[in-house]
Each structure stands twice: as structure tokens, then as C-alpha cells.
C-alpha atoms as a PDB file:
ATOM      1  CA  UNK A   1       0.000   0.000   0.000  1.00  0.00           C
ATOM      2  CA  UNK A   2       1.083   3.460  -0.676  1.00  0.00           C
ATOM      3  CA  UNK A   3       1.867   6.083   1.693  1.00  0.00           C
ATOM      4  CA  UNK A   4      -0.783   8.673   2.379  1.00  0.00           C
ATOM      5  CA  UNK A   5      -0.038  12.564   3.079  1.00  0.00           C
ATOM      6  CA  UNK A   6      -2.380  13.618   5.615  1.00  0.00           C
ATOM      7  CA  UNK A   7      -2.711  17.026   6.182  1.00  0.00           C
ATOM      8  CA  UNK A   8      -1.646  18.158   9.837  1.00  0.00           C
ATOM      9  CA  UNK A   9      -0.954  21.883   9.159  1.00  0.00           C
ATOM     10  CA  UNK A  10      -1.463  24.977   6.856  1.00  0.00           C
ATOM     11  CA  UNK A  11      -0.418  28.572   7.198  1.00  0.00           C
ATOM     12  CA  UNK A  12      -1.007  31.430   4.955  1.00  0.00           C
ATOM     13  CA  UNK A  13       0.634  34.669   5.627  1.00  0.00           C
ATOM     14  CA  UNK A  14      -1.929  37.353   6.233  1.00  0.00           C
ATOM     15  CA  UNK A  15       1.140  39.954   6.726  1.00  0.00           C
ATOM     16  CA  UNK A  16       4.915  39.685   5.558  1.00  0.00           C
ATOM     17  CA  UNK A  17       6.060  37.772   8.070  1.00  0.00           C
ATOM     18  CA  UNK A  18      10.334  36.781   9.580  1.00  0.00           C
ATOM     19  CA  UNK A  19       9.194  33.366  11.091  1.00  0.00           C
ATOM     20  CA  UNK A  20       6.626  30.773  10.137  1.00  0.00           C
ATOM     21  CA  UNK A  21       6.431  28.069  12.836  1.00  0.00           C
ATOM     22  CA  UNK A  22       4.722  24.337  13.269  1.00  0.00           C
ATOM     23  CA  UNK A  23       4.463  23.236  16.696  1.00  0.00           C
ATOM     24  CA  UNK A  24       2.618  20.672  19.225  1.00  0.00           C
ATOM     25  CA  UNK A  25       3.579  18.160  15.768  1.00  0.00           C
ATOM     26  CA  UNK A  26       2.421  14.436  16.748  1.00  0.00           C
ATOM     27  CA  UNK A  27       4.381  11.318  16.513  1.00  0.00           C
ATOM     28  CA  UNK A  28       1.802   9.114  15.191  1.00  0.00           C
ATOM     29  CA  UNK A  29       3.532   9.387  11.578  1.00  0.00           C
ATOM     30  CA  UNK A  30       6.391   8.023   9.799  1.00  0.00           C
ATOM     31  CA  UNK A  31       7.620  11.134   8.182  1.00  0.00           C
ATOM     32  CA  UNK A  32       6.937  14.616   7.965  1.00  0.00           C
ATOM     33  CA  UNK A  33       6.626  16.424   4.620  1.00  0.00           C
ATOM     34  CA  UNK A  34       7.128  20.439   4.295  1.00  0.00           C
ATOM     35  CA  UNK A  35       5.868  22.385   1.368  1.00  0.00           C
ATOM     36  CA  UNK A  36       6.292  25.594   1.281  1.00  0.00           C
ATOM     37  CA  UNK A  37       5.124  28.055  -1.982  1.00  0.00           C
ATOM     38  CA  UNK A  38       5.530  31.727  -2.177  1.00  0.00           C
ATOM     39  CA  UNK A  39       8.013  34.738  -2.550  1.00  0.00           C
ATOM     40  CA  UNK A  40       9.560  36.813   0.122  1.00  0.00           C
ATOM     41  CA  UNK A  41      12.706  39.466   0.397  1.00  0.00           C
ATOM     42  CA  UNK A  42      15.554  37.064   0.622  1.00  0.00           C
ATOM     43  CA  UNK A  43      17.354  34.520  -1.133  1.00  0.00           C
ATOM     44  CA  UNK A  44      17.954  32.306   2.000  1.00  0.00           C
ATOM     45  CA  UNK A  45      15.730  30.705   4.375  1.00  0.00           C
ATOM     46  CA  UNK A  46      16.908  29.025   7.580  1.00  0.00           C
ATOM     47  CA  UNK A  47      15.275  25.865   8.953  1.00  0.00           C
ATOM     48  CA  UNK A  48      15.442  24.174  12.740  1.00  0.00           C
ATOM     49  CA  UNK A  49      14.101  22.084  14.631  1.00  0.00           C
ATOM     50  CA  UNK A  50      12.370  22.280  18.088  1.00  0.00           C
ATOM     51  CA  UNK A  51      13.983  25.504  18.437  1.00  0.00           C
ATOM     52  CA  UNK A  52      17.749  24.662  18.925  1.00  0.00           C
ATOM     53  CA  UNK A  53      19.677  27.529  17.883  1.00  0.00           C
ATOM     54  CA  UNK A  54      22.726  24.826  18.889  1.00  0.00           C
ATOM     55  CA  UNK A  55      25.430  23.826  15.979  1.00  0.00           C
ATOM     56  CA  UNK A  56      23.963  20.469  15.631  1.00  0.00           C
ATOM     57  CA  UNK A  57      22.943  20.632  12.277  1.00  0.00           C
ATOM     58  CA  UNK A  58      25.423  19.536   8.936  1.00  0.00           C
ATOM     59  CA  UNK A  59      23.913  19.442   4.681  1.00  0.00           C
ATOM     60  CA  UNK A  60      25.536  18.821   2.014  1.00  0.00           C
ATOM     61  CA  UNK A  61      24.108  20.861  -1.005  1.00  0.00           C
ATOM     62  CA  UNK A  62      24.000  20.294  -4.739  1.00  0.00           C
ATOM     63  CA  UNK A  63      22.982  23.418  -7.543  1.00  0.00           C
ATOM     64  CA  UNK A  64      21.927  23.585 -11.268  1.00  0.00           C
ATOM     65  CA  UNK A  65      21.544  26.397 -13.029  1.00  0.00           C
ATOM     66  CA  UNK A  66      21.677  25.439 -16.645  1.00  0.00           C
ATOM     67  CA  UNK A  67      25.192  27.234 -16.799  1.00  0.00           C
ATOM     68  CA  UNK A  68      26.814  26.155 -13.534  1.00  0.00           C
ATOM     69  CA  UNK A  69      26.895  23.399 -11.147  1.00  0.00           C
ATOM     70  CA  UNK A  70      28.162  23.560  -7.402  1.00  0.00           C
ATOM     71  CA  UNK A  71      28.599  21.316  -4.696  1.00  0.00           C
ATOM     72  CA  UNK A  72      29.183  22.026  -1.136  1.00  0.00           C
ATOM     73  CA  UNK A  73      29.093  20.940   2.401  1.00  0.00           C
ATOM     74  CA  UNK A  74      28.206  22.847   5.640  1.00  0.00           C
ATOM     75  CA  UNK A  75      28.660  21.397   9.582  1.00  0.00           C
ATOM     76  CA  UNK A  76      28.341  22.468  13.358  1.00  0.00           C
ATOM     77  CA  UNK A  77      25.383  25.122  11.652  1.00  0.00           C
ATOM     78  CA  UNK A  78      22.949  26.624  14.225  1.00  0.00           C
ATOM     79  CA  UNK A  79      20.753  25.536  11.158  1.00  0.00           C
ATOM     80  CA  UNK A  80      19.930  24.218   7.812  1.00  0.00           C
ATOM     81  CA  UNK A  81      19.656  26.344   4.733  1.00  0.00           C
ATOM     82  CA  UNK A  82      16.159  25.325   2.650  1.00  0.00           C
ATOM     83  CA  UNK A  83      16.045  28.260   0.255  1.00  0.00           C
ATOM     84  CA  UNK A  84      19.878  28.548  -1.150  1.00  0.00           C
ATOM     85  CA  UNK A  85      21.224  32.144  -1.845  1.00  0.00           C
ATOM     86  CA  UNK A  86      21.863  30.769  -5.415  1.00  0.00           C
ATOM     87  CA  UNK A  87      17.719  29.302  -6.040  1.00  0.00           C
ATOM     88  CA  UNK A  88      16.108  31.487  -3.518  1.00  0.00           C
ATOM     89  CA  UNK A  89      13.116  32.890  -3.390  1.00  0.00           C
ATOM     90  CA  UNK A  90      11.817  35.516  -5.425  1.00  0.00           C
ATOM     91  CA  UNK A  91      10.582  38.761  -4.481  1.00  0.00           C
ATOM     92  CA  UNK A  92       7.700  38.491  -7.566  1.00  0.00           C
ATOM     93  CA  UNK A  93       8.017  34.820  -9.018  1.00  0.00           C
ATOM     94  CA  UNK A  94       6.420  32.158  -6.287  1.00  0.00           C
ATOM     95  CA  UNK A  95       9.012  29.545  -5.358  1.00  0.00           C
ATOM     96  CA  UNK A  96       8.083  25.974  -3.992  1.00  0.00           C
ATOM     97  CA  UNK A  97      10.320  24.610  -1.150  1.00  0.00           C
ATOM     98  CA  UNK A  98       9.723  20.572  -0.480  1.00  0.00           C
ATOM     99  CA  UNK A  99      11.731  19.049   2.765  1.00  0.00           C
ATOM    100  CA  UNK A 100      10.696  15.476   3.809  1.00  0.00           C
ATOM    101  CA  UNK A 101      11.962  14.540   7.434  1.00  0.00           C
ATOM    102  CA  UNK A 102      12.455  11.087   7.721  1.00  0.00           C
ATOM    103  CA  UNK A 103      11.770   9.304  10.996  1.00  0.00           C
ATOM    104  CA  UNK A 104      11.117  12.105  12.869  1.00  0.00           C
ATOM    105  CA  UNK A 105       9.878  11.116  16.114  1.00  0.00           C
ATOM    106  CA  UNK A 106      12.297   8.106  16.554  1.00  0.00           C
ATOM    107  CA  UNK A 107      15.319   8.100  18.751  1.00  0.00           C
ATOM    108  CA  UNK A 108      18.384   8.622  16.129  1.00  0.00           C
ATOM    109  CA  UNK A 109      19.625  11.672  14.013  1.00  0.00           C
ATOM    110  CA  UNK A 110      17.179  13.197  12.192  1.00  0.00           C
ATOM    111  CA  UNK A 111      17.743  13.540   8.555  1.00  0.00           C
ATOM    112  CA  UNK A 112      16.113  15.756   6.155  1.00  0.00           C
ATOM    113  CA  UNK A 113      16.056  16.211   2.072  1.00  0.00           C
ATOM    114  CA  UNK A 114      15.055  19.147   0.471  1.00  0.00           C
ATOM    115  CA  UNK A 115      14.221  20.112  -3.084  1.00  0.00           C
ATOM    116  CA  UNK A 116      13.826  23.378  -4.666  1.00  0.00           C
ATOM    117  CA  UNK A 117      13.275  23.486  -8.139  1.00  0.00           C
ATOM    118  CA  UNK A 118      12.929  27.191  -8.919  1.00  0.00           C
ATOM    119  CA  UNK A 119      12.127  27.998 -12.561  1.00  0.00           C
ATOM    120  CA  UNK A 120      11.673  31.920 -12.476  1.00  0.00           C
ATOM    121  CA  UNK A 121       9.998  32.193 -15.924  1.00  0.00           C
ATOM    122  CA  UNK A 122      13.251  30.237 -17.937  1.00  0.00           C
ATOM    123  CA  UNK A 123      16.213  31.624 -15.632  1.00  0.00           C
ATOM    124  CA  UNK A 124      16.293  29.457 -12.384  1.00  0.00           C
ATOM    125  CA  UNK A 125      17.778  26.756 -10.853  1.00  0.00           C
ATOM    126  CA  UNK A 126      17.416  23.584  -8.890  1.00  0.00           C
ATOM    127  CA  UNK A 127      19.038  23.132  -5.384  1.00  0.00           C
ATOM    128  CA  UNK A 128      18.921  20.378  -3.180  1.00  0.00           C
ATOM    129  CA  UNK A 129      20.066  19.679  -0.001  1.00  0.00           C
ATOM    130  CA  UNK A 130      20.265  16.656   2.479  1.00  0.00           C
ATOM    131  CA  UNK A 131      20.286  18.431   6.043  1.00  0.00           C
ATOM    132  CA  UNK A 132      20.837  16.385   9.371  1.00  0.00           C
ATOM    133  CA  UNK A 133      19.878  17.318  12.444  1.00  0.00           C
ATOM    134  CA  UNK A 134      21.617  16.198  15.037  1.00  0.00           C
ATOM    135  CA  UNK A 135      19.817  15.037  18.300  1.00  0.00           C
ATOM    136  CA  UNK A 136      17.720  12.035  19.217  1.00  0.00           C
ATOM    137  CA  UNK A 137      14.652  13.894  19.994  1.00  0.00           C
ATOM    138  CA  UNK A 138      11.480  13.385  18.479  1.00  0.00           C
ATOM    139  CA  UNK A 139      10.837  16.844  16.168  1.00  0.00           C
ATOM    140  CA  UNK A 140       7.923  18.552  17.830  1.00  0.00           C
ATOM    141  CA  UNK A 141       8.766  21.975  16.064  1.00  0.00           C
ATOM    142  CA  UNK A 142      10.154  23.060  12.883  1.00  0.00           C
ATOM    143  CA  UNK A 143      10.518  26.858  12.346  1.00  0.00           C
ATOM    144  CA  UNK A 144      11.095  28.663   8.713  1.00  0.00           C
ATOM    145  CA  UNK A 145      13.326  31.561   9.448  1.00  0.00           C
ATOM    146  CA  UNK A 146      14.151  34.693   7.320  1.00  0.00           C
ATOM    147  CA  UNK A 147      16.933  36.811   8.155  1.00  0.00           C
ATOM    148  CA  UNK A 148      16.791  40.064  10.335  1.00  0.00           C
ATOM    149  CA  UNK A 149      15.870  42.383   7.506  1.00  0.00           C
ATOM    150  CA  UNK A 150      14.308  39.579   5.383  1.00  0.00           C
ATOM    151  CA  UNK A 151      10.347  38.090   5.874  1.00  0.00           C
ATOM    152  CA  UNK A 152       7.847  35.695   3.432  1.00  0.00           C
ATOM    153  CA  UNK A 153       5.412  37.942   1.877  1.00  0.00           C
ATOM    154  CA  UNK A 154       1.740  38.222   2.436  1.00  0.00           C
ATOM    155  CA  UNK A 155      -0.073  34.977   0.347  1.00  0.00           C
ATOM    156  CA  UNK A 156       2.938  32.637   1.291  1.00  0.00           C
ATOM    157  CA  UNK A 157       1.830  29.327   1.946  1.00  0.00           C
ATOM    158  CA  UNK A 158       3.389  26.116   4.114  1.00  0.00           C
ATOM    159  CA  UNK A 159       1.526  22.964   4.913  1.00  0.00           C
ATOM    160  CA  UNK A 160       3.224  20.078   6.990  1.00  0.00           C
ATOM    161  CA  UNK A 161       1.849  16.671   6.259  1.00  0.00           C
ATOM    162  CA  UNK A 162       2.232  13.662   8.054  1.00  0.00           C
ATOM    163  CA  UNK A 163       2.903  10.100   6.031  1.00  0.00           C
ATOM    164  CA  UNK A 164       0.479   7.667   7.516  1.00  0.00           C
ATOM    165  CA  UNK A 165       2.240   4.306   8.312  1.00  0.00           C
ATOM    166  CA  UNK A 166       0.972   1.312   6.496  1.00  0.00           C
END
């Protein structure tokens, strides 16, 4: 049987916003899948997990642009880049984020992938990521973080799903 997205969470950004945030997350699922669609004022989103501003988290990051290609590794971050400064987000153009968490609520390292394929009309690219998150917590948070003079814009849209177990 295949798995089956059920819909735990959506937010919609009344107001430009720094932060959007998913807490009080259940462990009755597998995994956890992240979408994310919109624009916002940065090229670079930040992600973490139950708030831990610690450097446990490490990704290693592969880019396409149709002209270049770049790999690259990060560790000890106080987070995990899921918008890349080279296929951000656009200011006008909506961009789709996708990050799957994979056995989130068990008792190991948490790992995470992330895809953003970001077209922009003909002249984007495609960035993926694998993030890890180290700690052996369930995840009972994950917060989408802009920089300090950076926010999602009004109409953004994230909805966490959980993957029923067969």
C-alpha cells in the first residue's frame, strides 16, 4: 500500500512575516513532509528544529543552473539552509520549497532532504540539499526563518503533512 499525506498543518501569511512556525507536531507518523510556496525578500531561508539555535545541524548541497553546477558541504550550523542564496526565493516569481523529514519522532539523528526546483519564468535553478539534524529527539517543532531584515510575503503558503504508516 502506498503512503498517504495527511494534512496536519497549513499557514497562509496574512502579513509579511520573519518566522513561520509548526508546533505541538504528533508522533503518530512516519515522516513529515514540508511544502512551502511563495516569494519573500531574501534569497535564503533558515530551517530548525524544536527551536535549537545549537550547531547540531550539517547538509551537504548540490545546484543547477543550466550554466553552472556547485557542490558544497556545511557542519556544526545553528541551522539548515532550505532556500539557497543561489535558487532562492523571489521577491515576484512564487518559489516551492519541499523538505521530507524522515523518521522524525524516533530516537536517532534526524535527517532531512530538500528540493527546490525554482524555474523563475526560464532563468532558475534547482538546489537540493540533504540536512541532518543532530539530536535524538522526536521533532515537535520546525521553524522557517528569514533573516533580520528579510520576511515571506503576504499569500505565502506552508503545509506540513504527516505520512500515515501502512
Amino acid at each position: 500500500m502506498p503512503a498517504t499525506y495527511e494534512p496536519i498543518s497549513t499557514t497562509t501569511l496574512g502579513a509579511n512575516s520573519t518566522t513561520i512556525t509548526f508546533s505541538s507536531i504528533p508522533g503518530t507518523y512516519t515522516d513529515l513532509v514540508l511544502v512551502v510556496v511563495g516569494t519573500g525578500t531574501a534569497s535564503n531561508g533558515k530551517l530548525r528544529m524544536n527551536a535549537d539555535s545549537a550547531t547540531n545541524y550539517s547538509q551537504t548541497v548540490l545546484y543547477g543552473s543550466g550554466t553552472s553546477a556547485i557542490s558544497s558541504r556545511l557542519s556544526s550550523q545553528t541551522s539548515i539552509d532550505y532556500w539557497g542564496a543561489d535558487a532562492g526565493i523571489s521577491s515576484t516569481i512564487p518559489s516551492m520549497s519541499k523538505m521530507t523529514f524522515f523518521n522524525y519522532a524516533g530516537s536517532t539523528n534526524k535527517t532531512v532532504l530538500i528540493e527546490n526546483p525554482n524555474d523563475q519564468n526560464g532563468s532558475g535553478a534547482i538546489w537540493t540539499a540533504v540536512g541532518l539534524y543532530r539530536s535524538t529527539s522526536a521533532i515537535t517543532q520546525i521553524n522557517l526563518i528569514m533573516g533580520s531584515t528579510a520576511s515571506y510575503k503576504t499569500g505565502t503558503t506552508a503545509t506540513l503533512y504527516g505520512i500515515l504508516k501502512d
